[in-house]
PDB file of N, CA and C in Angstrom:
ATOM      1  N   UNK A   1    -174.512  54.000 -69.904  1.00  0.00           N
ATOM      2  CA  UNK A   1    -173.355  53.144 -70.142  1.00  0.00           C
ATOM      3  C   UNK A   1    -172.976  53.102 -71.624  1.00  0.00           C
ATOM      4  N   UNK A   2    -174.291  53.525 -72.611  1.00  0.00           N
ATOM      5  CA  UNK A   2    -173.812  53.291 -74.010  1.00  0.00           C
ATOM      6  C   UNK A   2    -172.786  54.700 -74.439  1.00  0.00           C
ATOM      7  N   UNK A   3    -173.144  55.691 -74.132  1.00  0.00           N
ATOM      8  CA  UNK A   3    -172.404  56.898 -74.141  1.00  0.00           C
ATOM      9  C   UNK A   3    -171.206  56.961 -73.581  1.00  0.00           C
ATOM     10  N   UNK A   4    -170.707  56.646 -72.554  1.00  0.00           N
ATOM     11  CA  UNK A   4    -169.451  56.831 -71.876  1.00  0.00           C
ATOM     12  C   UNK A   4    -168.383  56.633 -72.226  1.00  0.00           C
ATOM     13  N   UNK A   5    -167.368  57.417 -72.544  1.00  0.00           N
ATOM     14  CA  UNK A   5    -166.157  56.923 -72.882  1.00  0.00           C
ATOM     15  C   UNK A   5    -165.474  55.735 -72.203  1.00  0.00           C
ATOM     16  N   UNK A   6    -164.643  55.215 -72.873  1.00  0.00           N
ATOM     17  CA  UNK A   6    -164.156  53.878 -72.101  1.00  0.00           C
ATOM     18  C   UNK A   6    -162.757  54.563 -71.647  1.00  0.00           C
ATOM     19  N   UNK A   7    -162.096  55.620 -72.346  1.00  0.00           N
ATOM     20  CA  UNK A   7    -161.053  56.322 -71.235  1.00  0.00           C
ATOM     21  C   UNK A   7    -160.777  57.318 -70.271  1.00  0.00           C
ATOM     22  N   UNK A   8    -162.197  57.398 -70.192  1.00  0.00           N
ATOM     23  CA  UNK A   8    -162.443  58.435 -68.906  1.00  0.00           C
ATOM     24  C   UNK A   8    -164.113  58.347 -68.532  1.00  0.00           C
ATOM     25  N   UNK A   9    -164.506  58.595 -67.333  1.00  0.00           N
ATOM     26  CA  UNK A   9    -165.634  58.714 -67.085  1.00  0.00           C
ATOM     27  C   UNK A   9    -166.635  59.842 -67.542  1.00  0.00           C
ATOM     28  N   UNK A  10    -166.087  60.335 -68.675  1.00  0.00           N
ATOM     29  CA  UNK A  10    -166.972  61.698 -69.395  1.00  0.00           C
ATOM     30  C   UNK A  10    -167.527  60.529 -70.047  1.00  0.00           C
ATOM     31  N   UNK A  11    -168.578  61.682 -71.052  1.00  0.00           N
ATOM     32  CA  UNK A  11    -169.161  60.925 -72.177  1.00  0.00           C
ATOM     33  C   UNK A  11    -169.490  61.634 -73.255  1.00  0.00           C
ATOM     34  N   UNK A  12    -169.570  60.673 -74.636  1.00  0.00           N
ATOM     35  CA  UNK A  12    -169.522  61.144 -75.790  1.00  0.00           C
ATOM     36  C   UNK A  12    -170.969  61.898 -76.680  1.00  0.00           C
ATOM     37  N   UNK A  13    -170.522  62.291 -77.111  1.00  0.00           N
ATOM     38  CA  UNK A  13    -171.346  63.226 -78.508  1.00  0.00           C
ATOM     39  C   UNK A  13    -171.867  62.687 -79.620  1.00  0.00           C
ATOM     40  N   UNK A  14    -171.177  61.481 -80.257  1.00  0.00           N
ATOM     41  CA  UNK A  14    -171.235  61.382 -81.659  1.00  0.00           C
ATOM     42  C   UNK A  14    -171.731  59.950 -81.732  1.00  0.00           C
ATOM     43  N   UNK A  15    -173.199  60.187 -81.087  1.00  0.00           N
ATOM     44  CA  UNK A  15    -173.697  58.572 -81.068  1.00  0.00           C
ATOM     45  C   UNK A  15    -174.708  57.921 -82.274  1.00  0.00           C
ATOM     46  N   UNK A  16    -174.255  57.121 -82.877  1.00  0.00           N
ATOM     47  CA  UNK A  16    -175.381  56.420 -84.212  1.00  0.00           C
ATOM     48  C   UNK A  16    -176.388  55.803 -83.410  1.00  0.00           C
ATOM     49  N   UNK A  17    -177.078  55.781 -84.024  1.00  0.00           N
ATOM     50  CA  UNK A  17    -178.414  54.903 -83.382  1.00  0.00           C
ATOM     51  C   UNK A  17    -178.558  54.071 -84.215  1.00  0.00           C
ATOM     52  N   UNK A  18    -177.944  53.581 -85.179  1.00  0.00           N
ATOM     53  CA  UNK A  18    -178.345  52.628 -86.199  1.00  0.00           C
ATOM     54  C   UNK A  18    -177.375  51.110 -85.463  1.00  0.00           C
ATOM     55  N   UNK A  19    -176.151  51.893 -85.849  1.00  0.00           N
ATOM     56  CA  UNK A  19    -175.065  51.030 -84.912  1.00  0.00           C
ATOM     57  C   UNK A  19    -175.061  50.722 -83.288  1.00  0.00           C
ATOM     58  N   UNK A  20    -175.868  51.882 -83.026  1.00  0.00           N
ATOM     59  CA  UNK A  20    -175.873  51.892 -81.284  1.00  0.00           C
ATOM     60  C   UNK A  20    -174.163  52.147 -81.029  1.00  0.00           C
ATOM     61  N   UNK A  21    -173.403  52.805 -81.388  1.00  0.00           N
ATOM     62  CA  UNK A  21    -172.182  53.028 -81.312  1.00  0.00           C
ATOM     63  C   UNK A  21    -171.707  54.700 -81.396  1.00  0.00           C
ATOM     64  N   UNK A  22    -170.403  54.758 -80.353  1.00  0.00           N
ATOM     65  CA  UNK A  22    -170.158  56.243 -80.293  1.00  0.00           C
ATOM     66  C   UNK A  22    -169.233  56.026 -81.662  1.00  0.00           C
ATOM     67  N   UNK A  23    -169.363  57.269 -82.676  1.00  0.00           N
ATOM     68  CA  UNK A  23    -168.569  57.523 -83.902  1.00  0.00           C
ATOM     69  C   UNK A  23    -167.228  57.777 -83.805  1.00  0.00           C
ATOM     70  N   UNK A  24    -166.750  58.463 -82.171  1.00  0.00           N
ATOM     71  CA  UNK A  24    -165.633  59.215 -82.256  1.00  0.00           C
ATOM     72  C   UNK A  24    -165.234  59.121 -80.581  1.00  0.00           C
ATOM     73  N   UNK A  25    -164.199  59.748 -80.065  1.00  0.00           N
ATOM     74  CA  UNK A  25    -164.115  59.343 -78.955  1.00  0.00           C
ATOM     75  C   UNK A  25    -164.123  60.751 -78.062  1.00  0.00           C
ATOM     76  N   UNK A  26    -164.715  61.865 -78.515  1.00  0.00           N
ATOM     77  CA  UNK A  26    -164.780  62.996 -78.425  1.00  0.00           C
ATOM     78  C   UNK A  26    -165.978  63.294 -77.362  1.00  0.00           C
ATOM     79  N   UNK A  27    -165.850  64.113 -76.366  1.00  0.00           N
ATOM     80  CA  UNK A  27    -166.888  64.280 -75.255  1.00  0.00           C
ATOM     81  C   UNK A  27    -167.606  65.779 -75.413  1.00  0.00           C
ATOM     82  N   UNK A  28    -168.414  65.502 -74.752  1.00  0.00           N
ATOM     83  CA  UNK A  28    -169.311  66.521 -74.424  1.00  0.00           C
ATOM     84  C   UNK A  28    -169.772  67.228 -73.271  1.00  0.00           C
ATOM     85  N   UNK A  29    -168.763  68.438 -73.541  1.00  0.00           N
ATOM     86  CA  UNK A  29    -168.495  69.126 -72.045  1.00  0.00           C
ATOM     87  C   UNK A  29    -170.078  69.577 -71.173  1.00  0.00           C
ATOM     88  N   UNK A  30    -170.898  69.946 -72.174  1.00  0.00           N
ATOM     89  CA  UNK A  30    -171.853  70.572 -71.375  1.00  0.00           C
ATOM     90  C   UNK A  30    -172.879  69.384 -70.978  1.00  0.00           C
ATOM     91  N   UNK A  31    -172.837  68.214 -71.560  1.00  0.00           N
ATOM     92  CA  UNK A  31    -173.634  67.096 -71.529  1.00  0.00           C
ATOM     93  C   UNK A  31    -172.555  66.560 -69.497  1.00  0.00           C
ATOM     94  N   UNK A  32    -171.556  66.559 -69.991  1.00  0.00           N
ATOM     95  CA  UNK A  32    -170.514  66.025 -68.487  1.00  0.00           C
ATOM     96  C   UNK A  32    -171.452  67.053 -67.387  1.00  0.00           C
ATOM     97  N   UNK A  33    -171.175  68.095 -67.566  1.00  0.00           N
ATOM     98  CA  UNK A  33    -171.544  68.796 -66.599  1.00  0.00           C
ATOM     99  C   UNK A  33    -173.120  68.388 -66.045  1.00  0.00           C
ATOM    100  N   UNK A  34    -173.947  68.653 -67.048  1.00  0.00           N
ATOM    101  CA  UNK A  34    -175.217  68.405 -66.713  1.00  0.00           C
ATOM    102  C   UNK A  34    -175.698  66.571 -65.949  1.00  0.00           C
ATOM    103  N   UNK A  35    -174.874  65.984 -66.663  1.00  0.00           N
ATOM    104  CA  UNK A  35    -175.157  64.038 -66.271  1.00  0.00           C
ATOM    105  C   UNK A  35    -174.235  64.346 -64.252  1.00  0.00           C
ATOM    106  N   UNK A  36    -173.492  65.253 -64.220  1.00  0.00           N
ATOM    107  CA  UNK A  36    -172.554  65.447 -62.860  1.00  0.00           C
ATOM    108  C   UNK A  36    -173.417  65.984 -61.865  1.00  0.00           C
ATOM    109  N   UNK A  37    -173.903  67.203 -62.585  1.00  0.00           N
ATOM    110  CA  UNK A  37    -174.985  67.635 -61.639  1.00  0.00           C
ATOM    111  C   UNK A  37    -176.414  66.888 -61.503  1.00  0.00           C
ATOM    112  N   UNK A  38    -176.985  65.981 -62.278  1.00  0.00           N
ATOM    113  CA  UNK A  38    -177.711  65.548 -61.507  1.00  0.00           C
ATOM    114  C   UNK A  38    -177.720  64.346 -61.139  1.00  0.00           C
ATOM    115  N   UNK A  39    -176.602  63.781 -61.004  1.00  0.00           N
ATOM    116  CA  UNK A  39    -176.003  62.339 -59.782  1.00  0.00           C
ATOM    117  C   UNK A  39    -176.413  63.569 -58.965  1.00  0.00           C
ATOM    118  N   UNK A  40    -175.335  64.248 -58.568  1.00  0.00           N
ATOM    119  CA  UNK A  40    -175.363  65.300 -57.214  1.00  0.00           C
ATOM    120  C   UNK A  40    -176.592  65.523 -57.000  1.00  0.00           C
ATOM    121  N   UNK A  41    -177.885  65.756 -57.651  1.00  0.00           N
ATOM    122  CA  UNK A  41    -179.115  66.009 -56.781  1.00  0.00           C
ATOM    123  C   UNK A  41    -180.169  64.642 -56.523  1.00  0.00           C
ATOM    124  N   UNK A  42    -179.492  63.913 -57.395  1.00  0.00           N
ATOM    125  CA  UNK A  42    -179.943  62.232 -57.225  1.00  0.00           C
ATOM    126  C   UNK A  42    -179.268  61.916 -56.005  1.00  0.00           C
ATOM    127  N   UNK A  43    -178.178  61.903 -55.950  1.00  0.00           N
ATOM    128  CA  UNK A  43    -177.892  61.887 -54.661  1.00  0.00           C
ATOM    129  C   UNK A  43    -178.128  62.203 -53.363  1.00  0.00           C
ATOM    130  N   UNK A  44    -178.514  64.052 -53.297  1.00  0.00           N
ATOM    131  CA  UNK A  44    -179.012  64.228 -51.916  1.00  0.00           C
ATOM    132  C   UNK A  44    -180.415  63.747 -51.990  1.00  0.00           C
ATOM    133  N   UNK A  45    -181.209  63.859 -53.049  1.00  0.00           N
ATOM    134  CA  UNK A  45    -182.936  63.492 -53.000  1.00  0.00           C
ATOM    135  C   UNK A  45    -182.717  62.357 -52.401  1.00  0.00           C
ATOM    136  N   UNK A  46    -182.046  60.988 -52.945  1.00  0.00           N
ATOM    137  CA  UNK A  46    -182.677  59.392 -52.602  1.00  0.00           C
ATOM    138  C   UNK A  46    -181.494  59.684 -51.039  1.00  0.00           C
ATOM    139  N   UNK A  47    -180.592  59.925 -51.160  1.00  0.00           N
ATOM    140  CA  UNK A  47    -179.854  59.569 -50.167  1.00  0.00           C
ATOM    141  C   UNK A  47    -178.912  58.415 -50.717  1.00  0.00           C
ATOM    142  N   UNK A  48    -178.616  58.828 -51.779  1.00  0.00           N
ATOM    143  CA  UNK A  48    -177.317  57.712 -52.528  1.00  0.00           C
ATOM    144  C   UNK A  48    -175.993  58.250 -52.771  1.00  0.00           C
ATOM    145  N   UNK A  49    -174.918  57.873 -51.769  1.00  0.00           N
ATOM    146  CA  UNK A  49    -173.909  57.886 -52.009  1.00  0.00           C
ATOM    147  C   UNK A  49    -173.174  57.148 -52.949  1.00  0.00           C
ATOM    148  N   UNK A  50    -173.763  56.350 -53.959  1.00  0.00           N
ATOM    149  CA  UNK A  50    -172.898  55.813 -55.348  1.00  0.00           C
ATOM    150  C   UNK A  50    -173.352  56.973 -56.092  1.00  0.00           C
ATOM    151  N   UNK A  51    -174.452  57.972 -56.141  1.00  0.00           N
ATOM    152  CA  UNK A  51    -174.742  58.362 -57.247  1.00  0.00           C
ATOM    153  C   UNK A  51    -173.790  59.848 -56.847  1.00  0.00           C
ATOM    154  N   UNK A  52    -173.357  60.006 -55.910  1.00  0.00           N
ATOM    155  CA  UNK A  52    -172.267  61.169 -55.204  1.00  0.00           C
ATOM    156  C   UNK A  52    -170.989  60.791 -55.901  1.00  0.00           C
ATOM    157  N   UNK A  53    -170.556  59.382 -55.520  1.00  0.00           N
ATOM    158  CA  UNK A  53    -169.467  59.003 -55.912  1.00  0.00           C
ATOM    159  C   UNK A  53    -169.090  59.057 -57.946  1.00  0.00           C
ATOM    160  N   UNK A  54    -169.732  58.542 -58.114  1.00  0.00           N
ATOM    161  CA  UNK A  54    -170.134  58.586 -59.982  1.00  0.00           C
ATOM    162  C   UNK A  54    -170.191  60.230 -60.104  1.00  0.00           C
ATOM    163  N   UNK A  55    -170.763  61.229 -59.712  1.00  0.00           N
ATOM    164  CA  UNK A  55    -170.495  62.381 -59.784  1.00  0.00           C
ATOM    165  C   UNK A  55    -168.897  62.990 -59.455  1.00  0.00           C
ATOM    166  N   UNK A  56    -168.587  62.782 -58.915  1.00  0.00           N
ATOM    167  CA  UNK A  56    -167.794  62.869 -58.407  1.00  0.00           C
ATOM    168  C   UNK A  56    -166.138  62.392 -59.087  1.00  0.00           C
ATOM    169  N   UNK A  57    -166.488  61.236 -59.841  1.00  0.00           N
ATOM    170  CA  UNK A  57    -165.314  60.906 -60.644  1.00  0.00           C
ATOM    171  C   UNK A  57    -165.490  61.226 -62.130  1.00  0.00           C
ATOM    172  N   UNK A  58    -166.815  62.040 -62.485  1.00  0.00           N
ATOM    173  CA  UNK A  58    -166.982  62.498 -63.580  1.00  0.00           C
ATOM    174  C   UNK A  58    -166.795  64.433 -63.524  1.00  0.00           C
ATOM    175  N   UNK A  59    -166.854  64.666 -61.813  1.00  0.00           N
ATOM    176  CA  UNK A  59    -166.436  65.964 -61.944  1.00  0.00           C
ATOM    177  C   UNK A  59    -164.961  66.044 -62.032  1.00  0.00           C
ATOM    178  N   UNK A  60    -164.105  64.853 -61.464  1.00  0.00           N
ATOM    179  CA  UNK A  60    -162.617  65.205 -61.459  1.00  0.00           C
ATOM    180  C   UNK A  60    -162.188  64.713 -62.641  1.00  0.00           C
ATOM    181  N   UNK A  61    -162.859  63.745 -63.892  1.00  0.00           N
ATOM    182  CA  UNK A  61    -162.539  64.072 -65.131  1.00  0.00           C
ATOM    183  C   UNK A  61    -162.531  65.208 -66.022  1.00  0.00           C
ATOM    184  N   UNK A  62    -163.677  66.335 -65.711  1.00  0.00           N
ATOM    185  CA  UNK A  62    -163.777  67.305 -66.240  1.00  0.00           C
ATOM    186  C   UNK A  62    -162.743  68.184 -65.794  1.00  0.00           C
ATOM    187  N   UNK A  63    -161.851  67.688 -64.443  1.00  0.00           N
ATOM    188  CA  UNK A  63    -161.031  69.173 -64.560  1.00  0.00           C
ATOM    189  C   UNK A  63    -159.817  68.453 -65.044  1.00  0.00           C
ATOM    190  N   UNK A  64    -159.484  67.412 -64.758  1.00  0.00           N
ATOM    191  CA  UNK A  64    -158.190  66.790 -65.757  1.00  0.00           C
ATOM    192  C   UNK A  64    -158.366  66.749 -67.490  1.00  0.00           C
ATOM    193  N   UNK A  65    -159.759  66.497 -67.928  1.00  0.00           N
ATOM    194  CA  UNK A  65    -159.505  66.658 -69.260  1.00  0.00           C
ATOM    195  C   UNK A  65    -159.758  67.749 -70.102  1.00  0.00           C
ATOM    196  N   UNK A  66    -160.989  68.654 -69.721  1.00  0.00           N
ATOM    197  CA  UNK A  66    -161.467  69.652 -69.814  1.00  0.00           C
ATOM    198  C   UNK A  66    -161.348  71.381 -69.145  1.00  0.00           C
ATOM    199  N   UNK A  67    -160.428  70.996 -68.469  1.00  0.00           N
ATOM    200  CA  UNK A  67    -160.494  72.333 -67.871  1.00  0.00           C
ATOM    201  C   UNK A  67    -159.089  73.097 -68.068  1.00  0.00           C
ATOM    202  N   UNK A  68    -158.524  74.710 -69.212  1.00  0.00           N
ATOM    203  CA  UNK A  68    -157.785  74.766 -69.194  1.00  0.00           C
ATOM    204  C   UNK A  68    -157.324  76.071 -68.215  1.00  0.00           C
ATOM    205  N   UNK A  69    -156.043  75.876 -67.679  1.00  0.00           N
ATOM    206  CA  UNK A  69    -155.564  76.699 -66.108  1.00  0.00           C
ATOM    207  C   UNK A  69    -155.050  77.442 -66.735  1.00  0.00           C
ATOM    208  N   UNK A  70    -154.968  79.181 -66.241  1.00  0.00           N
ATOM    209  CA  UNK A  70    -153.758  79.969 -66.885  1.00  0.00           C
ATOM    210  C   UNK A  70    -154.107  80.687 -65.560  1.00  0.00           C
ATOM    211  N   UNK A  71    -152.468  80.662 -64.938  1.00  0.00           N
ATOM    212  CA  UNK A  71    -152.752  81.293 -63.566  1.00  0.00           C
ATOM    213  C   UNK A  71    -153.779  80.820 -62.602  1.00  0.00           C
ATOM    214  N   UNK A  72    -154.675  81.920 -62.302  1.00  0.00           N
ATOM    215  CA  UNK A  72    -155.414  81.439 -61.394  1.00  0.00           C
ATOM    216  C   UNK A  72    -156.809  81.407 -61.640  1.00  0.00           C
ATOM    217  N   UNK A  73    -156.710  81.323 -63.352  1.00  0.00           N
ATOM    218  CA  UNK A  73    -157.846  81.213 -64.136  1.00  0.00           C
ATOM    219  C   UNK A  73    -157.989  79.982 -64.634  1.00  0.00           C
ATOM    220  N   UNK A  74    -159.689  79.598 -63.973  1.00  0.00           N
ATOM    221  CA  UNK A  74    -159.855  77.738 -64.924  1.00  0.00           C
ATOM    222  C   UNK A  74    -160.730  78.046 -65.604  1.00  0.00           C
ATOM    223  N   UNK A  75    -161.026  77.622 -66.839  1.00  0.00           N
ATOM    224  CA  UNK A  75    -162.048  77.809 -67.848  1.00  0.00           C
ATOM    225  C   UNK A  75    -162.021  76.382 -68.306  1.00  0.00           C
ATOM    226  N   UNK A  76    -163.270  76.026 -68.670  1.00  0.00           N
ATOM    227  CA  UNK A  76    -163.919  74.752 -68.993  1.00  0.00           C
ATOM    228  C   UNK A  76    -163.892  75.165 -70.747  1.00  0.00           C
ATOM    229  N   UNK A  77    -163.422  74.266 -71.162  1.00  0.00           N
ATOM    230  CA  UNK A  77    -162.859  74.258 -72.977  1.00  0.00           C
ATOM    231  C   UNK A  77    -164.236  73.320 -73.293  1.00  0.00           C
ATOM    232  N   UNK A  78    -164.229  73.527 -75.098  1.00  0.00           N
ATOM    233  CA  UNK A  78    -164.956  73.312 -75.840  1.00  0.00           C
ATOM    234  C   UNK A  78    -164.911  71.539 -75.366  1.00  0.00           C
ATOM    235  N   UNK A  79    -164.134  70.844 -75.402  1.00  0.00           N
ATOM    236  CA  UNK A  79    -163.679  69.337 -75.031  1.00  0.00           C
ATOM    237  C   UNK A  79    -162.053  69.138 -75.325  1.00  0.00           C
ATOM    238  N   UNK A  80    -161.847  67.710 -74.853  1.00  0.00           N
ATOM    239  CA  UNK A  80    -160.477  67.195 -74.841  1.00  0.00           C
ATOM    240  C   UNK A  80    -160.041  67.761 -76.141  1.00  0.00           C
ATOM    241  N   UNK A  81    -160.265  68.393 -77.047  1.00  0.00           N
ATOM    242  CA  UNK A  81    -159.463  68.360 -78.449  1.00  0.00           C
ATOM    243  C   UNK A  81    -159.088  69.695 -78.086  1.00  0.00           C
ATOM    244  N   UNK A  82    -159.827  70.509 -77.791  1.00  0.00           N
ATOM    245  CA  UNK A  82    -159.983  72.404 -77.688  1.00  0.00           C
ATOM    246  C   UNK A  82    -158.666  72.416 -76.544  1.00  0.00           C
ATOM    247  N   UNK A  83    -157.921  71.588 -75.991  1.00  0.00           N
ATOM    248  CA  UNK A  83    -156.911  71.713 -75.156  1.00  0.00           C
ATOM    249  C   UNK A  83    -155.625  71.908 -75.827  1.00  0.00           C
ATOM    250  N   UNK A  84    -155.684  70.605 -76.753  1.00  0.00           N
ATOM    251  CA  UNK A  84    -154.170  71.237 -77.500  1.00  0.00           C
ATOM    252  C   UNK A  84    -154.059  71.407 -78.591  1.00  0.00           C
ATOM    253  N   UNK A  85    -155.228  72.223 -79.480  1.00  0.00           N
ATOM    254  CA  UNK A  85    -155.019  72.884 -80.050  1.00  0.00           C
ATOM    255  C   UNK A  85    -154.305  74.478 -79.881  1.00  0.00           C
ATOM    256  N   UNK A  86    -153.790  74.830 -81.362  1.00  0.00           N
ATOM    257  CA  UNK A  86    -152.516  76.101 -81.048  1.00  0.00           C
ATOM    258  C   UNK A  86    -153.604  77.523 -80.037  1.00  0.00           C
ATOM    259  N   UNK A  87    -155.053  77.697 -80.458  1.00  0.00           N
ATOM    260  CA  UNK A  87    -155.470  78.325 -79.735  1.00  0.00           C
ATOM    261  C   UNK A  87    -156.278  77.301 -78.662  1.00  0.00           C
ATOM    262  N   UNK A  88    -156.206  77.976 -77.321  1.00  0.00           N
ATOM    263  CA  UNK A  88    -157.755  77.509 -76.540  1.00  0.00           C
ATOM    264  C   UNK A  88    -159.001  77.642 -76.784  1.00  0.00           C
ATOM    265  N   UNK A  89    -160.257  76.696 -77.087  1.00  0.00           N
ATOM    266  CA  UNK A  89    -161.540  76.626 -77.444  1.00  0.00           C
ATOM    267  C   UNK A  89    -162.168  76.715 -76.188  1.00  0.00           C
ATOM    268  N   UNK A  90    -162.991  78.204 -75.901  1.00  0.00           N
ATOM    269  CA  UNK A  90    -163.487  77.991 -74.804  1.00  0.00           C
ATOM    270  C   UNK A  90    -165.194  77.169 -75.027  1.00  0.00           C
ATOM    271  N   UNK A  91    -165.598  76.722 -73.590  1.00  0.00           N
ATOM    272  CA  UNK A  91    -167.107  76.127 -73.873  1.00  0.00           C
ATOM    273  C   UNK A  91    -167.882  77.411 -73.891  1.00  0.00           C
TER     274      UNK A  91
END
């Protein structure tokens, strides 16, 4: 909960430990992925459908904020910034 962005269900990178505070509001694509996939195996192990669901709204953040489309190509970007910048940042 201390990591998580408050405008999307990803979560952040740039955490102080002094402050206990995120520095920036910038996410961390490969950290999303990894916290997504294992709700999903927390999930089938206990048999918890909240921990499906929480996966689940952190995988459909990653393709609304993180994922850029060209055609029928999706590639997962560096994070929300690597989107609109003039080039694409891939992860």
């Amino acid at each position: 909960s201390n990591m998580q962005l408050k405008k999307s269900k990803l979560f952040g990178w740039n955490w102080q430990v002094k402050t206990r505070t995120l520095l920036d509001e910038g996410d961390a694509p490969d950290a999303n992925q990894d916290i997504a996939l294992a709700l999903l195996f927390a999930s089938k192990r206990w048999n918890n459908q909240a921990y499906f669901e929480e996966a689940r709204a952190i995988i459909d953040d990653i393709w609304k904020i993180n994922v850029y489309e060209q055609g029928d190509l999706a590639m997962i970007t560096a994070g929300s910034w690597a989107v609109s910048s003039e080039y694409v940042t891939l992860n």
